[in-house]
C-alpha atoms as a PDB file:
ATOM      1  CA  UNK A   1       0.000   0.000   0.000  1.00  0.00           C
ATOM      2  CA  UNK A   2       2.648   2.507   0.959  1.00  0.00           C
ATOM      3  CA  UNK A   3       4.409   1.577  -2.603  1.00  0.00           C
ATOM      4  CA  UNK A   4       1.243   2.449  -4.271  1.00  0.00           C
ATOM      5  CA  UNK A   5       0.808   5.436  -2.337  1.00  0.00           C
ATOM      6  CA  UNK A   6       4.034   6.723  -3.145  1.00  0.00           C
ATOM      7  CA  UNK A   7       3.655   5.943  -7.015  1.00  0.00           C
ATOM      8  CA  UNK A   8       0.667   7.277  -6.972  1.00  0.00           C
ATOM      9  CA  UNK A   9       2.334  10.829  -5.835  1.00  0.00           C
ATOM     10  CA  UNK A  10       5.379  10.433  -7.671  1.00  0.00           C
ATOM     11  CA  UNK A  11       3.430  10.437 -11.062  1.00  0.00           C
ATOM     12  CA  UNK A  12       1.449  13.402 -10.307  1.00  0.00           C
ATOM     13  CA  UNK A  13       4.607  15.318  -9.413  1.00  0.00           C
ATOM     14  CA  UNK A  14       6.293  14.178 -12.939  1.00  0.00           C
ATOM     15  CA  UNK A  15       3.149  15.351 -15.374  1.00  0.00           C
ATOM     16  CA  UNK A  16       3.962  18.066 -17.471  1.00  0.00           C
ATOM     17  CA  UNK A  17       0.685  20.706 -17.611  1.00  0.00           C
ATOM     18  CA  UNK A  18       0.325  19.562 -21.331  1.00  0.00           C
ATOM     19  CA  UNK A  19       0.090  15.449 -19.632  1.00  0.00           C
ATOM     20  CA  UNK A  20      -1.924  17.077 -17.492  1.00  0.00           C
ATOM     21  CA  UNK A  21      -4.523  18.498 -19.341  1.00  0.00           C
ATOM     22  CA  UNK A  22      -4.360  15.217 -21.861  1.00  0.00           C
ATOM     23  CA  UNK A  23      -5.278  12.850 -18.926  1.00  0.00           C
ATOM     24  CA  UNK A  24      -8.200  15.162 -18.441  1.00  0.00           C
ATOM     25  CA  UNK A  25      -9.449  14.720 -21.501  1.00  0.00           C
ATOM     26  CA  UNK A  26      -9.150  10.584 -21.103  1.00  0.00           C
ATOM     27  CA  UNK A  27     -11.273  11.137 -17.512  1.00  0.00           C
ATOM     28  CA  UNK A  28     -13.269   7.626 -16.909  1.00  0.00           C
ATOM     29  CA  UNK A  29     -16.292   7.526 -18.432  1.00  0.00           C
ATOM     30  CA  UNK A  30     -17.669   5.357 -15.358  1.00  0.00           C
ATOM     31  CA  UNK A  31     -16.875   7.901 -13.306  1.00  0.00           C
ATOM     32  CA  UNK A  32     -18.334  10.829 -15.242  1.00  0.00           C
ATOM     33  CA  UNK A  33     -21.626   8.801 -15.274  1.00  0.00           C
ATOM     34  CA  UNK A  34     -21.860   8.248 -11.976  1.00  0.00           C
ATOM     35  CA  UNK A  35     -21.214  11.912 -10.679  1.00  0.00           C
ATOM     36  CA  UNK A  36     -23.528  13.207 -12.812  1.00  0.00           C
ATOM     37  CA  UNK A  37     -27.402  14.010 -11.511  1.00  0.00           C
ATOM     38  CA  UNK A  38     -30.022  11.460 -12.569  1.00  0.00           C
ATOM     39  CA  UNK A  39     -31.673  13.111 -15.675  1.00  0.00           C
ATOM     40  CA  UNK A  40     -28.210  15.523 -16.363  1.00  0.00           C
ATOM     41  CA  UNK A  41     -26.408  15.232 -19.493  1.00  0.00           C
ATOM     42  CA  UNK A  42     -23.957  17.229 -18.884  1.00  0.00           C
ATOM     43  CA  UNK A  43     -21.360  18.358 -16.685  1.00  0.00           C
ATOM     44  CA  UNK A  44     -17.314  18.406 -16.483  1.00  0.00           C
ATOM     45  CA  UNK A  45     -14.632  17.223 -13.994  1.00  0.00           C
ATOM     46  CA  UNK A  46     -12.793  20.942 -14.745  1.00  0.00           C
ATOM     47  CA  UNK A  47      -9.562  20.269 -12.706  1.00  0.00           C
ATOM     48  CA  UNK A  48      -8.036  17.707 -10.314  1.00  0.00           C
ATOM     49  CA  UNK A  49      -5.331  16.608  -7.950  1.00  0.00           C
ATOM     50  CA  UNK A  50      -3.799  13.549  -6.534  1.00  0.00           C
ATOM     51  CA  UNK A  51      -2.183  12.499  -3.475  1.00  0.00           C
ATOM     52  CA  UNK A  52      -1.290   9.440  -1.562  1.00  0.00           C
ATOM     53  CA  UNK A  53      -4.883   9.058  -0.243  1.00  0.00           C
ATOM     54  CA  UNK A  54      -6.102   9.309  -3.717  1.00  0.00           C
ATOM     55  CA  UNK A  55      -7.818  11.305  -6.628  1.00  0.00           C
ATOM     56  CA  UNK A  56     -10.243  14.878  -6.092  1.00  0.00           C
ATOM     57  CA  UNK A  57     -12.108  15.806  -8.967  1.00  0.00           C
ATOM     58  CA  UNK A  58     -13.723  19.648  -9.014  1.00  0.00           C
ATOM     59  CA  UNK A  59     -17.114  19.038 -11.190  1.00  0.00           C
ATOM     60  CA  UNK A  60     -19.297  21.715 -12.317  1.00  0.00           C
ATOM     61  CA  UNK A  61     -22.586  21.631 -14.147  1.00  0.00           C
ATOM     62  CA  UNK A  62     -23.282  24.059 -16.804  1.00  0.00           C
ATOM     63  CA  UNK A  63     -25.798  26.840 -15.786  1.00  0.00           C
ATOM     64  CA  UNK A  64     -24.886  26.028 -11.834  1.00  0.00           C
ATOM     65  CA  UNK A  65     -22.811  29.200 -10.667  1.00  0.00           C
ATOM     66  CA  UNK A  66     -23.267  29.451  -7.289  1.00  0.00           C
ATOM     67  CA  UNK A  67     -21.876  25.814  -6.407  1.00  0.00           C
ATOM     68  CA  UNK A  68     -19.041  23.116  -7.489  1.00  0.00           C
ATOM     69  CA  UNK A  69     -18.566  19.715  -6.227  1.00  0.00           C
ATOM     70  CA  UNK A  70     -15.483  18.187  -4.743  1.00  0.00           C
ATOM     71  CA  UNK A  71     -15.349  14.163  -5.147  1.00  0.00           C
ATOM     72  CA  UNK A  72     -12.678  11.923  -3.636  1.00  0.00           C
ATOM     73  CA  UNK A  73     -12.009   8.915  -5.656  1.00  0.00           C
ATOM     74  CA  UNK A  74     -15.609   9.225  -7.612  1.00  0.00           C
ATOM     75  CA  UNK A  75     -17.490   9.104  -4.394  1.00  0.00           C
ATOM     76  CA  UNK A  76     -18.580  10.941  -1.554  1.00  0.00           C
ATOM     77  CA  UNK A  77     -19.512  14.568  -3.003  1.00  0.00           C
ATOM     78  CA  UNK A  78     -18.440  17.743  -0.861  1.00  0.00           C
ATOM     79  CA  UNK A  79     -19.778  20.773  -1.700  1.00  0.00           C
ATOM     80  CA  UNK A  80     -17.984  23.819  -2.348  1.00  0.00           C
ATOM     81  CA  UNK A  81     -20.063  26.975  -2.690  1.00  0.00           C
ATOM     82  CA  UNK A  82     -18.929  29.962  -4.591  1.00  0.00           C
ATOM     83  CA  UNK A  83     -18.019  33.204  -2.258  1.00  0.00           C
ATOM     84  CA  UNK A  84     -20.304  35.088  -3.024  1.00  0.00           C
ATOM     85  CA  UNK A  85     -23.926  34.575  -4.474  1.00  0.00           C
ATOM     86  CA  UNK A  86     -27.634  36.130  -3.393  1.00  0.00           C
ATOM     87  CA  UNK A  87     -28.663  34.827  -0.239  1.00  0.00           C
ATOM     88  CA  UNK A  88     -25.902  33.189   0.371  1.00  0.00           C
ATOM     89  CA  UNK A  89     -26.018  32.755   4.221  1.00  0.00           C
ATOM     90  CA  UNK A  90     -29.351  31.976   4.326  1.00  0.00           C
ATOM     91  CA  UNK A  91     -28.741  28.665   1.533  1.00  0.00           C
ATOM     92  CA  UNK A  92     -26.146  27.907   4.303  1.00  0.00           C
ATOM     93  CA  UNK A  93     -28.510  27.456   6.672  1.00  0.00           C
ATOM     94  CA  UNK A  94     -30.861  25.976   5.678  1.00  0.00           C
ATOM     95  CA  UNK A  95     -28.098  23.140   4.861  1.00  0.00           C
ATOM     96  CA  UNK A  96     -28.849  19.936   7.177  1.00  0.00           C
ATOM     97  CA  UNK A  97     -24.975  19.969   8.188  1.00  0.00           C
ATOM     98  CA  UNK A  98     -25.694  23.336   9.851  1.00  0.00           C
ATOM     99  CA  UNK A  99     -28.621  21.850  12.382  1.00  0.00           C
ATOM    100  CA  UNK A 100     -25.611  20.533  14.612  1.00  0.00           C
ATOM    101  CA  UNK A 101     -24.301  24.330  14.917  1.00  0.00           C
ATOM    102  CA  UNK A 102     -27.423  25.666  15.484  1.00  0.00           C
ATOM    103  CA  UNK A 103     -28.552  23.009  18.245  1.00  0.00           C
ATOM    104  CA  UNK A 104     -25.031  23.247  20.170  1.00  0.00           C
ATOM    105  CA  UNK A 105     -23.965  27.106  19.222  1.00  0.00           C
ATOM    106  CA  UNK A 106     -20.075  25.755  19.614  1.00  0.00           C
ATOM    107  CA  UNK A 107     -16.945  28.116  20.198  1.00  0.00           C
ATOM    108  CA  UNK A 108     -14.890  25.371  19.695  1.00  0.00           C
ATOM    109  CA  UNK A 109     -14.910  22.420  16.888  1.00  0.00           C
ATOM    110  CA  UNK A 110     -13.038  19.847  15.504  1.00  0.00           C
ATOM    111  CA  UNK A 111     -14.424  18.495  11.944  1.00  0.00           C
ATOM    112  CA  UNK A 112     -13.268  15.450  10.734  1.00  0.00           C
ATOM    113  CA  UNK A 113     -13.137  14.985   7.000  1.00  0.00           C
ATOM    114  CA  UNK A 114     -13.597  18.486   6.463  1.00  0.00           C
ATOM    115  CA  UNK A 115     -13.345  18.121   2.698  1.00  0.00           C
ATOM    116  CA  UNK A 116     -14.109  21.077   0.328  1.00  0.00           C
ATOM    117  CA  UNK A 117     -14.903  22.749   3.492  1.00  0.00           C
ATOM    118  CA  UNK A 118     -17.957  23.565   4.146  1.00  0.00           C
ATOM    119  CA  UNK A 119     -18.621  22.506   7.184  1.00  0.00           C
ATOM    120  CA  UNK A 120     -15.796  24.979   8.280  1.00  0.00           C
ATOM    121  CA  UNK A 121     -18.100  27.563   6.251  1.00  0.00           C
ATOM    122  CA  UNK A 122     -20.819  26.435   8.504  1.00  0.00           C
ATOM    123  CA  UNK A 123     -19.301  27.072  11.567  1.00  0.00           C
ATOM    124  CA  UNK A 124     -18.022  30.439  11.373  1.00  0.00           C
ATOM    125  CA  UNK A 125     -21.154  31.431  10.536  1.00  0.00           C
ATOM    126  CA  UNK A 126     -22.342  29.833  13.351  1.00  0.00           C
ATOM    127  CA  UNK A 127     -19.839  32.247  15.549  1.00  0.00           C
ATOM    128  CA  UNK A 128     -17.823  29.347  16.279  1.00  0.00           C
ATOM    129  CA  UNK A 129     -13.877  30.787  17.708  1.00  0.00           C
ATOM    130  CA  UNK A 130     -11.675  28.046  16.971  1.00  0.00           C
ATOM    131  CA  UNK A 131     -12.501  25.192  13.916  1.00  0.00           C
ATOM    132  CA  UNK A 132      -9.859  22.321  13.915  1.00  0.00           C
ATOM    133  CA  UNK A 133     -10.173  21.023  10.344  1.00  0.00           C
ATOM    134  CA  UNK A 134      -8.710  17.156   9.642  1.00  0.00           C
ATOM    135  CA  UNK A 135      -8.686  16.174   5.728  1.00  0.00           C
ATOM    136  CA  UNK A 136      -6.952  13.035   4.925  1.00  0.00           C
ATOM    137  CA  UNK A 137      -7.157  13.690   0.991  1.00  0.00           C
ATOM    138  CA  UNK A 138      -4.228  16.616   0.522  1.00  0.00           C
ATOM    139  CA  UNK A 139      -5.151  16.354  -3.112  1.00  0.00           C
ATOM    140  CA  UNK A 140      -8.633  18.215  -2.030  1.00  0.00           C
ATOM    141  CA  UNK A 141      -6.968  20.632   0.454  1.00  0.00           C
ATOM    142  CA  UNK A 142      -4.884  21.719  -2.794  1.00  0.00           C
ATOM    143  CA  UNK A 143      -7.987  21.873  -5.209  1.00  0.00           C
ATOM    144  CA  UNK A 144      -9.648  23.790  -2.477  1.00  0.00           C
ATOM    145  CA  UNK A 145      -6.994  26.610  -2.296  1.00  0.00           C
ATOM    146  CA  UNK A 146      -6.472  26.216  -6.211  1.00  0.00           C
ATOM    147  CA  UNK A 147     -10.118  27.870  -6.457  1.00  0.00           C
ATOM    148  CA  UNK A 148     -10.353  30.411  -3.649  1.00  0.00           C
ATOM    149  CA  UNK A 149     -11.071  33.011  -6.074  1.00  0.00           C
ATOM    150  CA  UNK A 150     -14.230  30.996  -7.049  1.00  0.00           C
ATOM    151  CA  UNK A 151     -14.536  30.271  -3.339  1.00  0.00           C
ATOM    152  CA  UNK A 152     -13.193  32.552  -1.007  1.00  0.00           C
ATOM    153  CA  UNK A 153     -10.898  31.694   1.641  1.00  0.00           C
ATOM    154  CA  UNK A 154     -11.636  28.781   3.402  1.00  0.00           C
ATOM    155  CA  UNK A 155      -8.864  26.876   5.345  1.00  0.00           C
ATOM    156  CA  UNK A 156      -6.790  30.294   5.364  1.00  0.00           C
ATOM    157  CA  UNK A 157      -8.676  32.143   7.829  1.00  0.00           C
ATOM    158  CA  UNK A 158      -8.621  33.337  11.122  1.00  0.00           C
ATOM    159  CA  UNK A 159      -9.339  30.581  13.954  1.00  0.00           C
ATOM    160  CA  UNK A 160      -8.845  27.943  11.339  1.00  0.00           C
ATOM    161  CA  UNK A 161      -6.006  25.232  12.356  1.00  0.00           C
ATOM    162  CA  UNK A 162      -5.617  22.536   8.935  1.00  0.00           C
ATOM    163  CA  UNK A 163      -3.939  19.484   9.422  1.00  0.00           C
ATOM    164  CA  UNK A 164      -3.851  16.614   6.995  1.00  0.00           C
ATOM    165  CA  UNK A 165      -4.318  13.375   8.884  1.00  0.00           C
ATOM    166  CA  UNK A 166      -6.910  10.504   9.144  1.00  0.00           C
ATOM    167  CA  UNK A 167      -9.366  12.181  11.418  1.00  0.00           C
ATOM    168  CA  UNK A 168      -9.688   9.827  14.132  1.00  0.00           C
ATOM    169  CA  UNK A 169      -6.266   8.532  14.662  1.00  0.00           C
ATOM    170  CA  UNK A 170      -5.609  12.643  15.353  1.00  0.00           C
ATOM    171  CA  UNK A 171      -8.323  13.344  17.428  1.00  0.00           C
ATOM    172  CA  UNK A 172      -7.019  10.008  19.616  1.00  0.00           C
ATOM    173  CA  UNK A 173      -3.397  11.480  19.678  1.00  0.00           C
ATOM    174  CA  UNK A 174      -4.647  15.420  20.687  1.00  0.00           C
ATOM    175  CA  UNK A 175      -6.818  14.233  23.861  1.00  0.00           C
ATOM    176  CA  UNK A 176      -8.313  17.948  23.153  1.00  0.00           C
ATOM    177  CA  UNK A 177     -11.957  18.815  24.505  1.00  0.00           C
ATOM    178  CA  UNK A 178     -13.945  20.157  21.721  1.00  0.00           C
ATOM    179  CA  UNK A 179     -17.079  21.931  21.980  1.00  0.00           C
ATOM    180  CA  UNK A 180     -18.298  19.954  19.169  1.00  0.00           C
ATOM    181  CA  UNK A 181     -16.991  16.966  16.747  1.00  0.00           C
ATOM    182  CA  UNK A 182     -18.417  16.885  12.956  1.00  0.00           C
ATOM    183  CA  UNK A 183     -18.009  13.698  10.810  1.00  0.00           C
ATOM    184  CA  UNK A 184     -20.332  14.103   8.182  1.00  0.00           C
ATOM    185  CA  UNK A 185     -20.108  11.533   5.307  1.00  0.00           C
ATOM    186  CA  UNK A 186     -16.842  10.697   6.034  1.00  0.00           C
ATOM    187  CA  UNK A 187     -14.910   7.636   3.961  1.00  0.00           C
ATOM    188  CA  UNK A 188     -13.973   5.256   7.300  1.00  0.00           C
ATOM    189  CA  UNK A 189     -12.839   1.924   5.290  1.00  0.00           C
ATOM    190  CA  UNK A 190      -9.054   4.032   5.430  1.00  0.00           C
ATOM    191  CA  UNK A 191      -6.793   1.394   6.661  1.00  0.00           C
ATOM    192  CA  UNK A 192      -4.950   3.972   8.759  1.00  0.00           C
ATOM    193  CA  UNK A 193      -7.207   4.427  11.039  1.00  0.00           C
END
């Protein structure tokens, strides 16, 4: 496995940006399928990273502005909303990942698979002081920051701590208190846990 991880990274370090945008073009056609919306047709994975815990694809659908998608490995979708659109806070809201922050009104958080970020999104707007954010996927973290003009800043702000790690072999190692602890739709078949 740790072969294969470190392949996996050495290959996406040695692609030229001409490779790069060639092996976009041969994206898996399984893949596209499934990440598309029952009844859409369309629809593009427009950029994409790798790392040692595997393969984020950004996918947007044409006509959708205020909102791209984040997939690790072809599964588990995390949303990434653009920084600025009308109503934006309210849409936030009314999210079902926000009901925890509204319920517990936390100063403190750790989130676990934090993703594209949104849950980070979520909680300072829930007032929350101090997010702890734990990604295992670097490739996303980089996509993420790759797009901050579409997004905004979302790891790099103030009261925002980043670390790459499996989320609950960190958590085990910090023996922090949290005010509250988000794992929404997290991957947990990760052998390092």
């Amino acid at each position: 496995a740790a072969f294969c991880a470190a392949l996996a990274l050495a290959v996406a370090k040695v692609y030229s940006p001409a490779e790069r945008d060639a092996s976009r073009a041969l994206a898996h056609s399984s893949l596209e399928r499934a990440k598309r919306p029952q009844g859409q047709r369309e629809g593009n994975v427009i950029d994409w990273e790798w790392s040692p815990a595997g393969r984020a694809d950004l996918y947007e659908e044409p006509g959708v502005k205020e909102v791209k998608w984040i997939f690790n490995d072809g599964l588990s979708p995390t949303l990434l909303p653009a920084g600025h659109f009308a109503n934006r806070e309210g849409v936030l809201r009314r999210l079902i990942n926000y009901i925890p922050l509204e319920l517990r009104n936390p100063k403190s958080m750790a989130i676990i698979g934090s993703g594209s970020g949104i849950e980070v999104l979520l909680a300072r707007l829930a007032g929350a002081e101090r997010i702890v954010a734990v990604e295992l996927n670097a490739a996303i973290i980089r996509l993420v920051r790759r797009w901050e003009e579409f997004s905004g800043p979302v790891y790099d702000q103030a009261g925002v701590e980043l670390h790459v790690a499996e989320g609950r072999r960190f958590l085990t190692g910090r023996g922090e208190r949290y005010d509250l602890i988000q794992m929404a739709f997290v991957l947990t078949g990760t052998q390092a846990a």
